[in-house]
C-alpha atoms as a PDB file:
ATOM      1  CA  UNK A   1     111.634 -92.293 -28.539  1.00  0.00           C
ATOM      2  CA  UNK A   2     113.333 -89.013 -27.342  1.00  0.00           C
ATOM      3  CA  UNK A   3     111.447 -86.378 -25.784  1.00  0.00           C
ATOM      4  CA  UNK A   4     112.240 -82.986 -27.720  1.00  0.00           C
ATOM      5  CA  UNK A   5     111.548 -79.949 -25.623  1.00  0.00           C
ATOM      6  CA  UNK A   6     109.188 -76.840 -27.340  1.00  0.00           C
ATOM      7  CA  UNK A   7     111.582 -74.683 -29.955  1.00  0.00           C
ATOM      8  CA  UNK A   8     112.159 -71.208 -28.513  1.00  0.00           C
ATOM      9  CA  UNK A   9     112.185 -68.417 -31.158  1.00  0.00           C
ATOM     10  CA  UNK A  10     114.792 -65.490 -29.748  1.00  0.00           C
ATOM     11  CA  UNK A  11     113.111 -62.396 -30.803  1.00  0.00           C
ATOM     12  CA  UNK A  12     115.945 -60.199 -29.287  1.00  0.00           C
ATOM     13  CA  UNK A  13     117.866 -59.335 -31.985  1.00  0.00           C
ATOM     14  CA  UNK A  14     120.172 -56.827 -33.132  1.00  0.00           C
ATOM     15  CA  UNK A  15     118.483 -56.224 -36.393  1.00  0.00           C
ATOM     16  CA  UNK A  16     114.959 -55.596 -34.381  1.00  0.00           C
ATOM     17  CA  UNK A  17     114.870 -52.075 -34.464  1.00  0.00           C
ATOM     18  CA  UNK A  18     115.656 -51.673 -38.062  1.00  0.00           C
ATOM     19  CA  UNK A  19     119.006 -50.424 -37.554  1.00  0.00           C
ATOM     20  CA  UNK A  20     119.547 -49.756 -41.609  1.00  0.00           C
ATOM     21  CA  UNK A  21     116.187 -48.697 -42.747  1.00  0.00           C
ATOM     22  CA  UNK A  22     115.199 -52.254 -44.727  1.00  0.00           C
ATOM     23  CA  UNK A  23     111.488 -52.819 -43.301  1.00  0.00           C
ATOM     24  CA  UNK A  24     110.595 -48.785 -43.696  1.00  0.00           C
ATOM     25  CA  UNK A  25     112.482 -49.065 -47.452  1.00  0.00           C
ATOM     26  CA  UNK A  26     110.057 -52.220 -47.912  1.00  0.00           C
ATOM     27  CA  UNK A  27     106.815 -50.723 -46.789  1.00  0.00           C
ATOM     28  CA  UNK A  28     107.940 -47.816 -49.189  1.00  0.00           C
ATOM     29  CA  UNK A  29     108.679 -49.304 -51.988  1.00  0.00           C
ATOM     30  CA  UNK A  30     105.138 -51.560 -51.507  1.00  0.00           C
ATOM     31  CA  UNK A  31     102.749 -48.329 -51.497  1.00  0.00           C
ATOM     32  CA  UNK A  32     104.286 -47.497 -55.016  1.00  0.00           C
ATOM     33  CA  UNK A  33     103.127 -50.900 -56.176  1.00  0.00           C
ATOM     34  CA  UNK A  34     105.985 -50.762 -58.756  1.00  0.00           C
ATOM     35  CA  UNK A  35     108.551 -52.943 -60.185  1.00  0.00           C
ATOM     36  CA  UNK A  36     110.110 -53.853 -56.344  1.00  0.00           C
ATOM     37  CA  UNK A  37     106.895 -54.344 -54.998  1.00  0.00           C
ATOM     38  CA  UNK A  38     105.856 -57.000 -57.316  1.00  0.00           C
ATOM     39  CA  UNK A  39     109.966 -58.726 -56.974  1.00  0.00           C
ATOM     40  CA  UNK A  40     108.803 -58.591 -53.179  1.00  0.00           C
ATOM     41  CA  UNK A  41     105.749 -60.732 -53.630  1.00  0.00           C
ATOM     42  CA  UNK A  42     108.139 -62.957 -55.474  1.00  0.00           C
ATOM     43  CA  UNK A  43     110.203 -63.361 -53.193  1.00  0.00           C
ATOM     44  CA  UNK A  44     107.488 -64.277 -50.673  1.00  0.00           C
ATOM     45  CA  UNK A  45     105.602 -66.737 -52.961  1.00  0.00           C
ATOM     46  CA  UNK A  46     106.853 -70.082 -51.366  1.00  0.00           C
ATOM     47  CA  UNK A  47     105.781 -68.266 -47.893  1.00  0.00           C
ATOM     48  CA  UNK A  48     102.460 -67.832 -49.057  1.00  0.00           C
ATOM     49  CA  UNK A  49     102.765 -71.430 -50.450  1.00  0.00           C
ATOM     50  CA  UNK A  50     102.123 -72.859 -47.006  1.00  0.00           C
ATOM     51  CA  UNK A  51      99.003 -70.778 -46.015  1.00  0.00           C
ATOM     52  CA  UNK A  52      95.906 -72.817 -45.376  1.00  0.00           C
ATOM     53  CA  UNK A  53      93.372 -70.526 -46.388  1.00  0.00           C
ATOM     54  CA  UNK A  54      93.943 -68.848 -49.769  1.00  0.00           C
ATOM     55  CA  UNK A  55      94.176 -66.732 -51.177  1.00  0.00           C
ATOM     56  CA  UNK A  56      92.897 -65.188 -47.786  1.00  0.00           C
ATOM     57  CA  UNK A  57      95.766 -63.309 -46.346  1.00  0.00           C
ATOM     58  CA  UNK A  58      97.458 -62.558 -49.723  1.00  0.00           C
ATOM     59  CA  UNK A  59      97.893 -59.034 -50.794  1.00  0.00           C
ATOM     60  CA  UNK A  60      95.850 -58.166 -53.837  1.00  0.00           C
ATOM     61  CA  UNK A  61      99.133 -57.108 -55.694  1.00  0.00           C
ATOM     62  CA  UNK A  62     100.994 -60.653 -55.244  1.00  0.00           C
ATOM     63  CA  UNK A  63      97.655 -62.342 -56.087  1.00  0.00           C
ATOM     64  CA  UNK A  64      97.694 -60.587 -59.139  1.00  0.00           C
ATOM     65  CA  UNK A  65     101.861 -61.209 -60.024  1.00  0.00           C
ATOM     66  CA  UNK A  66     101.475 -64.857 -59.154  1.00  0.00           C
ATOM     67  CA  UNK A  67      98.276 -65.204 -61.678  1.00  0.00           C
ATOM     68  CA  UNK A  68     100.392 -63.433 -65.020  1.00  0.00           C
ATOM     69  CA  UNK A  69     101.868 -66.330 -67.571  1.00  0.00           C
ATOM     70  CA  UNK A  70     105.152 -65.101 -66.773  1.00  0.00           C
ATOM     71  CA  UNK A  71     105.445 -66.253 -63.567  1.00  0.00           C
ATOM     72  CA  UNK A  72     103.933 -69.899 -63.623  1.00  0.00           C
ATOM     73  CA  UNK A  73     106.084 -70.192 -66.862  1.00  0.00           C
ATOM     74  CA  UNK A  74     108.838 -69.272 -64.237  1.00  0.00           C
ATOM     75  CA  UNK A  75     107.973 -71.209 -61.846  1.00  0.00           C
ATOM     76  CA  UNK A  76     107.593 -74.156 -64.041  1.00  0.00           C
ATOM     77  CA  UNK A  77     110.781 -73.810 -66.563  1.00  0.00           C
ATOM     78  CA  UNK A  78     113.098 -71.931 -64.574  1.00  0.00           C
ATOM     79  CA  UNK A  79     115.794 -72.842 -67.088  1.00  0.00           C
END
């Protein structure tokens, strides 16, 4: 057996400060709770996959996109 030594997560990165605008364009385009912000809770459904305690934690918005018939029939039949 081979000891493995604790990961360390670099959070020093050039992106950090939001160089382009992409977190403040997010947070934008969530308070419209449009078309975007519902592709963004898409996007983050396999993240929210992994929480222990749901739906606890999951915006009201996603909740509601990941409970339609269109998306379990895309999550299902992707073809």
């Amino acid at each position: 057996s081979v000891a493995q030594s604790p990961m360390v997560l670099d959070v020093d990165h050039a992106s950090k400060s939001d160089p382009v605008g992409a977190h403040a364009a997010a947070k934008e385009v969530w308070k419209e709770n449009g078309i975007i912000a519902r592709v963004l809770c898409t996007v983050s459904a396999m993240d929210y996959a992994c929480w222990r305690d749901l739906p606890d934690g999951v915006p009201d918005l996603c909740q509601e996109v990941y409970s339609t018939d269109e998306f379990s029939e895309a999550i299902l039949n992707p073809d």
